[in-house]
PDB file of N, CA and C in Angstrom:
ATOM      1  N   UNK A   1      85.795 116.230 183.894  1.00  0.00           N
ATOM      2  CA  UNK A   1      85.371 116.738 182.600  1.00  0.00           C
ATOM      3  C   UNK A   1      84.648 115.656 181.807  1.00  0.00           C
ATOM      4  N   UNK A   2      84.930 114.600 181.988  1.00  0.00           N
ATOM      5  CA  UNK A   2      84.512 113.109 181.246  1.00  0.00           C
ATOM      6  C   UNK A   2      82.709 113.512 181.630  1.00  0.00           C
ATOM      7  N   UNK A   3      82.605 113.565 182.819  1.00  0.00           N
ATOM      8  CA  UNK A   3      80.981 113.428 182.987  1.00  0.00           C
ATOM      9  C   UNK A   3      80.470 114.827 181.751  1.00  0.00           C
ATOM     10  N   UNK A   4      80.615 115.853 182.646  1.00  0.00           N
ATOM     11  CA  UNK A   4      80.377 117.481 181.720  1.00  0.00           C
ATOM     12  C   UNK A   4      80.409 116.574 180.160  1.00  0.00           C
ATOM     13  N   UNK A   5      81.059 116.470 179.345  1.00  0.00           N
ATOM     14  CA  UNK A   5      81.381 115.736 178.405  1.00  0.00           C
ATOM     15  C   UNK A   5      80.196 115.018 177.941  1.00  0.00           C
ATOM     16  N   UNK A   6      79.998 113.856 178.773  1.00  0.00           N
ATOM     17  CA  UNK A   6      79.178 112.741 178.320  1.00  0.00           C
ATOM     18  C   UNK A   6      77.948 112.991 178.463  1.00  0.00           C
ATOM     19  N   UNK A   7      77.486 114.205 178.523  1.00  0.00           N
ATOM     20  CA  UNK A   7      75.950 114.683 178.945  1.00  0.00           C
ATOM     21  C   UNK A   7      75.758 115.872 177.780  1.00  0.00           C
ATOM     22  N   UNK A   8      74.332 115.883 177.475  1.00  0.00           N
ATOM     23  CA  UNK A   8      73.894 117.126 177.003  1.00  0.00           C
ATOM     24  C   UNK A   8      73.257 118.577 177.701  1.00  0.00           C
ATOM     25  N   UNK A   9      73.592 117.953 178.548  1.00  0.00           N
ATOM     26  CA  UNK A   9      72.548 119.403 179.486  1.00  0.00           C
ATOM     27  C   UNK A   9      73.215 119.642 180.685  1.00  0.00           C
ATOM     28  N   UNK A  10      73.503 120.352 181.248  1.00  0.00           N
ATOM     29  CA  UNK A  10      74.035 121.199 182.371  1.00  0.00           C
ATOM     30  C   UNK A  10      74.166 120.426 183.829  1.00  0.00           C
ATOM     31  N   UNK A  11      75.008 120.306 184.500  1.00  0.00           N
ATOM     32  CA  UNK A  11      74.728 119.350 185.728  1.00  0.00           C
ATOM     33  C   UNK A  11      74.970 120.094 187.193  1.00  0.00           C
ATOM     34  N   UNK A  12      74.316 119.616 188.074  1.00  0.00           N
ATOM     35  CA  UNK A  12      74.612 120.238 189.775  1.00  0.00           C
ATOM     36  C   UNK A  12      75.979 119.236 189.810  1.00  0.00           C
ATOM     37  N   UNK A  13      76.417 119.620 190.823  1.00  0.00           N
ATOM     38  CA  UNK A  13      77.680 119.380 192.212  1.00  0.00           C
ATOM     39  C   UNK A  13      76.962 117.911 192.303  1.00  0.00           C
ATOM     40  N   UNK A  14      76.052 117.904 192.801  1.00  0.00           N
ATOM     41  CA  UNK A  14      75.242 116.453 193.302  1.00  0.00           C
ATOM     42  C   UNK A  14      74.852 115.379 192.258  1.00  0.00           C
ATOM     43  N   UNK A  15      75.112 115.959 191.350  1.00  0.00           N
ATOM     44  CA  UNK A  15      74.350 115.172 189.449  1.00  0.00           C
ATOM     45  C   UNK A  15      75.552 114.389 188.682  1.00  0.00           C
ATOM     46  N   UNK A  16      76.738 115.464 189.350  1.00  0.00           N
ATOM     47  CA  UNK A  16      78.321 115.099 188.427  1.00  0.00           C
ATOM     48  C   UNK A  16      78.789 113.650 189.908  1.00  0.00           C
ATOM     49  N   UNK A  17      78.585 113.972 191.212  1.00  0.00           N
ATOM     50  CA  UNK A  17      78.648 113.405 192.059  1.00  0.00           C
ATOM     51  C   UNK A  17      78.165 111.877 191.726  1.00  0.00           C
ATOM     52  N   UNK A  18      77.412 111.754 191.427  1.00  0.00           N
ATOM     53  CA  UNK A  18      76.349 110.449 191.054  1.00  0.00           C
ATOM     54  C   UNK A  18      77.066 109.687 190.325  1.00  0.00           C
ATOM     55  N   UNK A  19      77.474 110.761 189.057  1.00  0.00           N
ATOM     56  CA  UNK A  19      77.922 109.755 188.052  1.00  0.00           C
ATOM     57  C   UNK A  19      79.309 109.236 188.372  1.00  0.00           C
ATOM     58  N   UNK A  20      80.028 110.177 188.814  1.00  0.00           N
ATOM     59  CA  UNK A  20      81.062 109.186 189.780  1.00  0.00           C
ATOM     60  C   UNK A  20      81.572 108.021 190.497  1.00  0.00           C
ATOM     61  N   UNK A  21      80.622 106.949 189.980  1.00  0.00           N
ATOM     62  CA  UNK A  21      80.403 106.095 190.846  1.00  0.00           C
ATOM     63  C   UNK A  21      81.491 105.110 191.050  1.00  0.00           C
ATOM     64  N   UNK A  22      82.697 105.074 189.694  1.00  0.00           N
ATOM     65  CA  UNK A  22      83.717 104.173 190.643  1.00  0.00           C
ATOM     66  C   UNK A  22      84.574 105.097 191.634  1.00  0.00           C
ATOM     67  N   UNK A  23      84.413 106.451 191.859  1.00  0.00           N
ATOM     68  CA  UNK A  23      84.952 107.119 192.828  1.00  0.00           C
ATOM     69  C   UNK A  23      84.292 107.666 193.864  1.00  0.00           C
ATOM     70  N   UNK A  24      84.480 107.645 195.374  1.00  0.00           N
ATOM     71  CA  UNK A  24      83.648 107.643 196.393  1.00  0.00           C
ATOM     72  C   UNK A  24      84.670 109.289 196.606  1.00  0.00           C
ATOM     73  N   UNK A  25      84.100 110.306 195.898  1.00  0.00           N
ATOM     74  CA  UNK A  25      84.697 111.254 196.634  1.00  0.00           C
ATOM     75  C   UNK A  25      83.559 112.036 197.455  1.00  0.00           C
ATOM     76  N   UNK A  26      84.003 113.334 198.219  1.00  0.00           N
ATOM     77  CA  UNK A  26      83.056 114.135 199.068  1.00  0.00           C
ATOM     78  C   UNK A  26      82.224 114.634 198.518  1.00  0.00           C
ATOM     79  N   UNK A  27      81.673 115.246 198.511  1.00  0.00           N
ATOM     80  CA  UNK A  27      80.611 116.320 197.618  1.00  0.00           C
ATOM     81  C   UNK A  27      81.249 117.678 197.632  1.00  0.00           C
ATOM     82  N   UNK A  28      82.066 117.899 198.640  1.00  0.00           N
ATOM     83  CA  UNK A  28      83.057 119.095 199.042  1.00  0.00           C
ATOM     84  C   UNK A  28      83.960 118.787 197.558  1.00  0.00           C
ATOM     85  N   UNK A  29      84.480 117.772 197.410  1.00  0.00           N
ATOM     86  CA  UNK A  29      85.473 117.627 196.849  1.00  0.00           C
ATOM     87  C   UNK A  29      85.359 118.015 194.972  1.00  0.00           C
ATOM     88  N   UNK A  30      84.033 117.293 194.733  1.00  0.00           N
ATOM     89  CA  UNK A  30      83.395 117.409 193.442  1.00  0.00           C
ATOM     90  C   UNK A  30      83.155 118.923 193.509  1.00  0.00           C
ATOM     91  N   UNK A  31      83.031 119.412 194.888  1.00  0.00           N
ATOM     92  CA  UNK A  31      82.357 121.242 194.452  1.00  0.00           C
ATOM     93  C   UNK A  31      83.658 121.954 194.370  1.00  0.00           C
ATOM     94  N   UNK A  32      84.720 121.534 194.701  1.00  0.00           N
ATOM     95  CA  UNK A  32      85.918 122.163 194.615  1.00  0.00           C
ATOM     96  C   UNK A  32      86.535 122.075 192.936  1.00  0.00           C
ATOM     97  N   UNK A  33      86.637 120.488 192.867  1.00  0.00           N
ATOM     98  CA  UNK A  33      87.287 120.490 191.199  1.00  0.00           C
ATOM     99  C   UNK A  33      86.169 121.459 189.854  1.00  0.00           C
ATOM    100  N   UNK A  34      85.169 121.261 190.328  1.00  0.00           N
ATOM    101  CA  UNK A  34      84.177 121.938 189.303  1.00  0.00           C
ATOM    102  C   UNK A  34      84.419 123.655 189.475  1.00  0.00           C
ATOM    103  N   UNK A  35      84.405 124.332 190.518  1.00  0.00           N
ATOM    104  CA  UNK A  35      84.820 125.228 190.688  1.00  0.00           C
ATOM    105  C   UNK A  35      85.868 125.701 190.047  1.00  0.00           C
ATOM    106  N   UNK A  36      87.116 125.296 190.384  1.00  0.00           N
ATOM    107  CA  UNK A  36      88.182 125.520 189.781  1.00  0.00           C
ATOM    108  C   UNK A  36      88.498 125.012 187.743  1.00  0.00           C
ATOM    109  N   UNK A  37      87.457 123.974 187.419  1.00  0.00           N
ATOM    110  CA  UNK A  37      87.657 123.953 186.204  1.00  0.00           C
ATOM    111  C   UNK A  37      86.795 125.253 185.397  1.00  0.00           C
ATOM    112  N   UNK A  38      85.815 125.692 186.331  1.00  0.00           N
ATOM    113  CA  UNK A  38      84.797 127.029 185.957  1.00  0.00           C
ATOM    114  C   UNK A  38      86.191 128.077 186.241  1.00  0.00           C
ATOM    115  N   UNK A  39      86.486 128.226 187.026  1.00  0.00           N
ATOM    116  CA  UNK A  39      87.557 129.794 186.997  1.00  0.00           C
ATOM    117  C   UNK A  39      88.868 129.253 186.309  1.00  0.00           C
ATOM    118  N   UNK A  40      89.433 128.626 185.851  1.00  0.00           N
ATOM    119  CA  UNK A  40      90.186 128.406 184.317  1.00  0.00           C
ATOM    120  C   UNK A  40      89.929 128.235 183.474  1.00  0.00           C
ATOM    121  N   UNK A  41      88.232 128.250 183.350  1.00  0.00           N
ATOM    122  CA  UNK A  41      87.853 128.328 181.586  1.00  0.00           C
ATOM    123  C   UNK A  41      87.557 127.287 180.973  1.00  0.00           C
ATOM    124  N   UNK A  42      87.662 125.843 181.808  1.00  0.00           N
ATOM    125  CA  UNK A  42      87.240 124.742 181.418  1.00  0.00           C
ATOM    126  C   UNK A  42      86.209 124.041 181.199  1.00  0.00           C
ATOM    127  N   UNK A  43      85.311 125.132 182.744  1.00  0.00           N
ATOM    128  CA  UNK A  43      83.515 124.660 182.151  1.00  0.00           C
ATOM    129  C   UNK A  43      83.006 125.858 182.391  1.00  0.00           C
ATOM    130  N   UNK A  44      82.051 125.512 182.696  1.00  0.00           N
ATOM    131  CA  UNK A  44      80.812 127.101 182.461  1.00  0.00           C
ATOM    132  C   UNK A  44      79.888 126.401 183.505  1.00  0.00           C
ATOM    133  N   UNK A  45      79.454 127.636 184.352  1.00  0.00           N
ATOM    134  CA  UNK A  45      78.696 127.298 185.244  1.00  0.00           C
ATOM    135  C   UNK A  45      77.623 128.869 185.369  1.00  0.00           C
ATOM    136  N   UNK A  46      76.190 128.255 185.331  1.00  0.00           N
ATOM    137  CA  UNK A  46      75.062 129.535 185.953  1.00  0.00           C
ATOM    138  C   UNK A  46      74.468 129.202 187.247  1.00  0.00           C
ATOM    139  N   UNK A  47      73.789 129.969 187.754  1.00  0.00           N
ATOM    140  CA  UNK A  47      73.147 129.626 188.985  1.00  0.00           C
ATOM    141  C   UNK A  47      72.071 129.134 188.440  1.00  0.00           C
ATOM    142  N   UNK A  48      71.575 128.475 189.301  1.00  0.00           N
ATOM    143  CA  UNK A  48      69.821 127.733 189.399  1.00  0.00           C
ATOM    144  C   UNK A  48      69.378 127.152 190.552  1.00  0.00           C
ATOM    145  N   UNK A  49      69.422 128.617 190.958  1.00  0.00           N
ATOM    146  CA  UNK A  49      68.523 128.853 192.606  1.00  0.00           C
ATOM    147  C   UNK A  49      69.469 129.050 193.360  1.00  0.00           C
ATOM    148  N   UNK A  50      69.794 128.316 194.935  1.00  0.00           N
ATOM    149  CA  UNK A  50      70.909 127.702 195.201  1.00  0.00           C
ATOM    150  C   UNK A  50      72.238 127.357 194.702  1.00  0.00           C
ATOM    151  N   UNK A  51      71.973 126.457 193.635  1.00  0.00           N
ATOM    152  CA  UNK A  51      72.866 125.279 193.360  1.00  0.00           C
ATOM    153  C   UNK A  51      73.681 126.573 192.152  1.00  0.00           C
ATOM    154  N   UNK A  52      74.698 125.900 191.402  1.00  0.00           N
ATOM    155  CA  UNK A  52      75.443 126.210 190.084  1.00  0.00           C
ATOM    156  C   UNK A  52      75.166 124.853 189.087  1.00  0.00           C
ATOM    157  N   UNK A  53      75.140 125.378 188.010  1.00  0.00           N
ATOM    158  CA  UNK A  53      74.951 124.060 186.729  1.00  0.00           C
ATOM    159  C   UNK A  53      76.326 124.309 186.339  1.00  0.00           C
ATOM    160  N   UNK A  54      76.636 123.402 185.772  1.00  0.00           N
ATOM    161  CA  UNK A  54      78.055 123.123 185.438  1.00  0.00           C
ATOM    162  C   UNK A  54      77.912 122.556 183.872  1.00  0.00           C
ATOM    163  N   UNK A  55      79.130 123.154 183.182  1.00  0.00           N
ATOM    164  CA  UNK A  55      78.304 122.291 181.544  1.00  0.00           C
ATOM    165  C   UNK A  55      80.283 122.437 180.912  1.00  0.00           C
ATOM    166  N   UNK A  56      80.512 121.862 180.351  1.00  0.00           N
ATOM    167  CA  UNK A  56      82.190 122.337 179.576  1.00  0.00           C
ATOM    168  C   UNK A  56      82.069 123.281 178.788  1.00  0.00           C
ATOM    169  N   UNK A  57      82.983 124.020 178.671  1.00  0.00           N
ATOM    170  CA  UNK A  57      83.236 125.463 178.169  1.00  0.00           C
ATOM    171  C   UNK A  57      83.493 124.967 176.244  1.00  0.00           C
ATOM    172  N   UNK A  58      83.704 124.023 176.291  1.00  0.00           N
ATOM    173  CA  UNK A  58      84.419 123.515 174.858  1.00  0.00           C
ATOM    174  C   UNK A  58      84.351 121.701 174.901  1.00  0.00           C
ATOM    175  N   UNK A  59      84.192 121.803 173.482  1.00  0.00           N
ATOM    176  CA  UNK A  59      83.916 120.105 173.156  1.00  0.00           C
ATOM    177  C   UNK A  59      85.171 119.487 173.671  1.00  0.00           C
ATOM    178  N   UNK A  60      85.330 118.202 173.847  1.00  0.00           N
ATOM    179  CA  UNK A  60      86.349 117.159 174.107  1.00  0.00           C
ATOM    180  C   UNK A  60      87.656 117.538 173.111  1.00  0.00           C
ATOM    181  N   UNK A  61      87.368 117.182 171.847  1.00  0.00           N
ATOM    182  CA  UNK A  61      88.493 117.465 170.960  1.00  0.00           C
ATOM    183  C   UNK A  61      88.855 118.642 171.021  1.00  0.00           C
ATOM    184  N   UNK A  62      88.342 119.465 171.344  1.00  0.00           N
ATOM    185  CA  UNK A  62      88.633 121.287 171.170  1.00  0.00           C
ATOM    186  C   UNK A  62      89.858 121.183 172.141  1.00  0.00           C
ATOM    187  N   UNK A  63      89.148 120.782 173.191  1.00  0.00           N
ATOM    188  CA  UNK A  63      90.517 120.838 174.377  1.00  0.00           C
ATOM    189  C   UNK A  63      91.873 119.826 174.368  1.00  0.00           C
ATOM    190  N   UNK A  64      91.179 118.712 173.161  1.00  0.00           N
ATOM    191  CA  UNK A  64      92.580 118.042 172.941  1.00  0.00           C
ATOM    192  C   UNK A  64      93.478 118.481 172.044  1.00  0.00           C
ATOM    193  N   UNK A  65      93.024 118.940 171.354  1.00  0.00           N
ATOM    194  CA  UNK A  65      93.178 120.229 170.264  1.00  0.00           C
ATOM    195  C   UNK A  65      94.322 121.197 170.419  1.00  0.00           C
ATOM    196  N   UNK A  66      93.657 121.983 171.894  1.00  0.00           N
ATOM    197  CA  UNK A  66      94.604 122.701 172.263  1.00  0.00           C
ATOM    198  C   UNK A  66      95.720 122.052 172.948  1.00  0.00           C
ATOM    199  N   UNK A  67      95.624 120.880 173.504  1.00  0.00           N
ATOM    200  CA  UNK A  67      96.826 120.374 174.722  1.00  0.00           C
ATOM    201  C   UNK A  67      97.938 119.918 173.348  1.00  0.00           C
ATOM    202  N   UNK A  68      97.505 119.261 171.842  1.00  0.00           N
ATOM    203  CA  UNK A  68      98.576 118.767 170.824  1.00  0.00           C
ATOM    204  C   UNK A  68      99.200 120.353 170.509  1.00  0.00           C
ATOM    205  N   UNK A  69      98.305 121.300 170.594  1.00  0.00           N
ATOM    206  CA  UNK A  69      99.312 122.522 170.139  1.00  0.00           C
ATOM    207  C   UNK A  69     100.742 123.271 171.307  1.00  0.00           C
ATOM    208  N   UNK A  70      99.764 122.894 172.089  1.00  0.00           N
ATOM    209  CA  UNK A  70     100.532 123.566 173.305  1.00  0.00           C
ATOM    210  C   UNK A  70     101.812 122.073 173.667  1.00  0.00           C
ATOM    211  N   UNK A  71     101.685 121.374 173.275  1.00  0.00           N
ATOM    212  CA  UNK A  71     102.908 120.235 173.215  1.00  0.00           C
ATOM    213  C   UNK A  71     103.633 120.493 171.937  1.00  0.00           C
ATOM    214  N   UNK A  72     103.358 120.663 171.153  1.00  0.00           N
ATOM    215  CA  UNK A  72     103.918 121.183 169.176  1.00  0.00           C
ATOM    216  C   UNK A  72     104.280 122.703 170.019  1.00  0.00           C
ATOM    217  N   UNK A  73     104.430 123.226 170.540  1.00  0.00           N
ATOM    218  CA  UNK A  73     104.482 124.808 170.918  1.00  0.00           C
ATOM    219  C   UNK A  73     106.073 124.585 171.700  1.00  0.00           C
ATOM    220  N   UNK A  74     105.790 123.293 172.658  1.00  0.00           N
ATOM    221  CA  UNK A  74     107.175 123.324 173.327  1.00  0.00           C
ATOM    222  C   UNK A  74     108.312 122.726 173.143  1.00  0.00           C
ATOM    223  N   UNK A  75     108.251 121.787 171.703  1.00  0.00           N
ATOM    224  CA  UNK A  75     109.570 121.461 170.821  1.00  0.00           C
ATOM    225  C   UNK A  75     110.269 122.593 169.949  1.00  0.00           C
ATOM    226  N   UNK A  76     111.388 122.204 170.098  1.00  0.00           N
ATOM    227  CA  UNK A  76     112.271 122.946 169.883  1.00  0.00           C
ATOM    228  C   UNK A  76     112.276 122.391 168.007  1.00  0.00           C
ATOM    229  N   UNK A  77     112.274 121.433 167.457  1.00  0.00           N
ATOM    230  CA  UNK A  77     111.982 121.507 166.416  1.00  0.00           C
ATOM    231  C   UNK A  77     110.348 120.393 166.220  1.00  0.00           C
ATOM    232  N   UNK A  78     109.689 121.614 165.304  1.00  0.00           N
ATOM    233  CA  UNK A  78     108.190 120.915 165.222  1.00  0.00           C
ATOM    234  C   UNK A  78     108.011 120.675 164.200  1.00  0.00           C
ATOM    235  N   UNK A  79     108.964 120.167 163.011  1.00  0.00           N
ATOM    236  CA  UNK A  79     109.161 119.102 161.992  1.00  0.00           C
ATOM    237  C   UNK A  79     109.433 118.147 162.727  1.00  0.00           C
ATOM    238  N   UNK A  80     110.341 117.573 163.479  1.00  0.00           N
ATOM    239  CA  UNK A  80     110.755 116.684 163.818  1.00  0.00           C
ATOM    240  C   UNK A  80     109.693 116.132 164.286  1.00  0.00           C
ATOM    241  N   UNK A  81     108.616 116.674 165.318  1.00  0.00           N
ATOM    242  CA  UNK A  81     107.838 116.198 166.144  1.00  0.00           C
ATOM    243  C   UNK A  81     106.201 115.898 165.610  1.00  0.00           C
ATOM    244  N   UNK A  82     105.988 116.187 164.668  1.00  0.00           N
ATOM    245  CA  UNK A  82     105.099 116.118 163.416  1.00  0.00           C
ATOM    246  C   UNK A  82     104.746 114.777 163.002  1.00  0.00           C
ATOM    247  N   UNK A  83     106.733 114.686 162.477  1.00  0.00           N
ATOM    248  CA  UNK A  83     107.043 113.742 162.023  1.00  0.00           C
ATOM    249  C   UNK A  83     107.051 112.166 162.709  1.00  0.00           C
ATOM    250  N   UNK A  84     107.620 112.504 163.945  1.00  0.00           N
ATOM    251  CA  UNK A  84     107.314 111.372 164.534  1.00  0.00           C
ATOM    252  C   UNK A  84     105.739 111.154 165.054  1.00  0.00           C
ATOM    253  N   UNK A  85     104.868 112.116 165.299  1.00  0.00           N
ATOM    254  CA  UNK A  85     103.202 111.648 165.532  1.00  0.00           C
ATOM    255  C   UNK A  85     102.904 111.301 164.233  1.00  0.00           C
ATOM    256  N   UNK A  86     102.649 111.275 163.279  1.00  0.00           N
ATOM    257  CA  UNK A  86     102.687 110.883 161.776  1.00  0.00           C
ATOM    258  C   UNK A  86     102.964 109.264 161.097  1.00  0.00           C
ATOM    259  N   UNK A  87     103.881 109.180 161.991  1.00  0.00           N
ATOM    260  CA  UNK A  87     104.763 107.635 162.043  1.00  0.00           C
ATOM    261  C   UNK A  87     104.134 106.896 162.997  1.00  0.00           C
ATOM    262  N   UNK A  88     103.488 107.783 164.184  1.00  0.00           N
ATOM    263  CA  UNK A  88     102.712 107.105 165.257  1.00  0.00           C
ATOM    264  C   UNK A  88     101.156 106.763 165.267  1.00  0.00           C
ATOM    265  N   UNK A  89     100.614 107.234 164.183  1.00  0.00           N
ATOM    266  CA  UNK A  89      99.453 107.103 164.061  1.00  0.00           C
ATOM    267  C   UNK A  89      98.841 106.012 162.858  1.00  0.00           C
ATOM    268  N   UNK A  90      97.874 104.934 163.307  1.00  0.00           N
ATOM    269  CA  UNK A  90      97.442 103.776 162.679  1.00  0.00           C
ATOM    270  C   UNK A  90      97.290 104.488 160.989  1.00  0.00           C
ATOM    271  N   UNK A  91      97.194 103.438 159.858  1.00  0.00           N
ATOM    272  CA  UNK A  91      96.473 104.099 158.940  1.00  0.00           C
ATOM    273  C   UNK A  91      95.480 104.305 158.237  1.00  0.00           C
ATOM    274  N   UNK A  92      94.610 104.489 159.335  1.00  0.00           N
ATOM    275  CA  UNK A  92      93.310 105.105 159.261  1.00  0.00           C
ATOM    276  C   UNK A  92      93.544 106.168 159.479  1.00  0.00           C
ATOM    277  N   UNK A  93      93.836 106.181 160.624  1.00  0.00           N
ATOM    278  CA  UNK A  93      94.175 107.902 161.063  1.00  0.00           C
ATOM    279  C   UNK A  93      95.274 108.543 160.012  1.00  0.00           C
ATOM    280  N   UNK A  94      95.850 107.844 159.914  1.00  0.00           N
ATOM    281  CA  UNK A  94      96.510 108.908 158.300  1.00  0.00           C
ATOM    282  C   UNK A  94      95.939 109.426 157.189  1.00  0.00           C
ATOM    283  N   UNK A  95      95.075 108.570 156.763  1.00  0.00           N
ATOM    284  CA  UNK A  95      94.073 108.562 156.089  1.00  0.00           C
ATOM    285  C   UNK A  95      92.947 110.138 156.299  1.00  0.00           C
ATOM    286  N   UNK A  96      92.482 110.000 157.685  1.00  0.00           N
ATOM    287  CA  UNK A  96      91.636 110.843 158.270  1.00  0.00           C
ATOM    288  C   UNK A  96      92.530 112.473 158.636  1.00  0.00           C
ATOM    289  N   UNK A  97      94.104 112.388 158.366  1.00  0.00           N
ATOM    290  CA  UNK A  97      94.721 113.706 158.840  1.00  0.00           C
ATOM    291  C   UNK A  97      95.072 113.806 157.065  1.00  0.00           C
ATOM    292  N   UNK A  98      95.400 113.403 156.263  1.00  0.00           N
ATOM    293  CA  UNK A  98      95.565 113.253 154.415  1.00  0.00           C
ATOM    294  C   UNK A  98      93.873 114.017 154.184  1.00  0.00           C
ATOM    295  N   UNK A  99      92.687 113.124 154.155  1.00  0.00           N
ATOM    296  CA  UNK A  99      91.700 114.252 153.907  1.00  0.00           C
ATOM    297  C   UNK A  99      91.249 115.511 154.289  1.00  0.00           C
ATOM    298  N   UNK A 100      91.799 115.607 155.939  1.00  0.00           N
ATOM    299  CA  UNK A 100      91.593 117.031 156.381  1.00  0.00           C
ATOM    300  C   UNK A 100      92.849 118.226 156.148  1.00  0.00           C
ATOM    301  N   UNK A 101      93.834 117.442 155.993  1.00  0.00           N
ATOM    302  CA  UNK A 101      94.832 118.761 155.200  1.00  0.00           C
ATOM    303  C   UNK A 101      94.557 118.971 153.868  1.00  0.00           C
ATOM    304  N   UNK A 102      93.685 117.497 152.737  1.00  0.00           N
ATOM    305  CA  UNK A 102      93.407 117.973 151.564  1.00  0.00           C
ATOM    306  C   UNK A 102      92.329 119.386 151.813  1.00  0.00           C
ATOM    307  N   UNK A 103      91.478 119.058 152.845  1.00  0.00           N
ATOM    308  CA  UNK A 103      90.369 120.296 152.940  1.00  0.00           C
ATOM    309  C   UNK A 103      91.175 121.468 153.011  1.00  0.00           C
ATOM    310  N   UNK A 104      91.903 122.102 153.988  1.00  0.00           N
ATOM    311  CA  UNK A 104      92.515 122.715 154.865  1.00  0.00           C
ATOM    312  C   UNK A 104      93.252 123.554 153.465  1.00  0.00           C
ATOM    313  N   UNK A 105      93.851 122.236 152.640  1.00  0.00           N
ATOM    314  CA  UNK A 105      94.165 123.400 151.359  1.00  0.00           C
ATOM    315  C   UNK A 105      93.671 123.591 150.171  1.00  0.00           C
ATOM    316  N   UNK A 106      92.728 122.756 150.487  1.00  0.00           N
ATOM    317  CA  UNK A 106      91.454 123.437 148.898  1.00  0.00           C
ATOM    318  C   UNK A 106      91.215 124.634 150.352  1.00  0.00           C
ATOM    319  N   UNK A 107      90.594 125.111 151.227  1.00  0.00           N
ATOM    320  CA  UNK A 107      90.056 126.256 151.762  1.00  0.00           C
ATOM    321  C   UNK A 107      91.209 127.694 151.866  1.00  0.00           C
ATOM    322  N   UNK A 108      92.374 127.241 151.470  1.00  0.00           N
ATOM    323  CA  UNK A 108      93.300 128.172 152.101  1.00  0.00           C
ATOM    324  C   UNK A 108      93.768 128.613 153.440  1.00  0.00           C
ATOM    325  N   UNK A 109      92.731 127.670 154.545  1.00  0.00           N
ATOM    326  CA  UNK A 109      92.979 127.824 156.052  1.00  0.00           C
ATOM    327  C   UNK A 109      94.402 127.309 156.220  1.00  0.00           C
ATOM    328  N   UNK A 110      94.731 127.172 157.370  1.00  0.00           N
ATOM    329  CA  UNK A 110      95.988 127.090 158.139  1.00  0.00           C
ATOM    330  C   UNK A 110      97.378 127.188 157.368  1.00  0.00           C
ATOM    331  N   UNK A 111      97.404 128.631 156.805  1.00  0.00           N
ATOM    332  CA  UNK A 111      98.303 128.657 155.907  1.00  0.00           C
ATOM    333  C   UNK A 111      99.895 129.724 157.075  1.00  0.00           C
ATOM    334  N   UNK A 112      99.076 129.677 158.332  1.00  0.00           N
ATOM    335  CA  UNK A 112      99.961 131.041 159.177  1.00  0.00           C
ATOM    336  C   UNK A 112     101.013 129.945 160.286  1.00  0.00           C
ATOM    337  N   UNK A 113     100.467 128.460 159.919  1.00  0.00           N
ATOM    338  CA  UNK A 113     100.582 127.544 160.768  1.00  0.00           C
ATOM    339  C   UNK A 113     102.285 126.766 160.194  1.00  0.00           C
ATOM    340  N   UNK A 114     102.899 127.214 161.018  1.00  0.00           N
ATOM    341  CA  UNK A 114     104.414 126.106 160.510  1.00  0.00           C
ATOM    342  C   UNK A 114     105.328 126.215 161.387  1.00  0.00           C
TER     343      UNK A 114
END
């Protein structure tokens, strides 16, 4: 996903292959993981000709996005666990989660969220 990611435009089996370069895998192998991240929704792929283009289905953060919810989803208490990422994060980043909940409630968004 890192390559898909680090590109703006759509890539072949052989293009994501390349950039691979501290890993010597098959070309079989790159056509297999891309495949399978296309039929779970992870990238997006069209034909072009022959080949498939491959591109991510969703930005980087989107999908990190979802993996902090779906971890907040499987505590049993998600005050507690809030609380301790909160305590874990530099303060900048406090800083940067303080202005986006100030947004969040000047907008009235994530009010279904607790």
């Amino acid at each position: 996903m890192d390559v898909l990611w680090d590109t703006n435009s759509s890539l072949t089996v052989r293009e994501v292959s390349v950039r691979l370069t501290e890993r010597n895998l098959a070309h079989t192998t790159v056509m297999t993981v891309l495949d399978r991240l296309a039929k779970k929704g992870f990238a997006r792929r069209v034909r072009d000709g022959r080949a498939w283009r491959y591109c991510p289905a969703a930005t980087r953060e989107t999908y990190v996005t979802e993996l902090m919810l779906t971890a907040l989803e499987q505590t049993g208490d998600r005050t507690a666990a809030l609380t301790r990422f909160a305590q874990s994060v530099s303060g900048s980043e406090a800083e940067v989660l303080r202005d986006a909940l100030e947004v969040i409630e000047g907008s009235g968004e994530g009010d279904d969220r607790t």
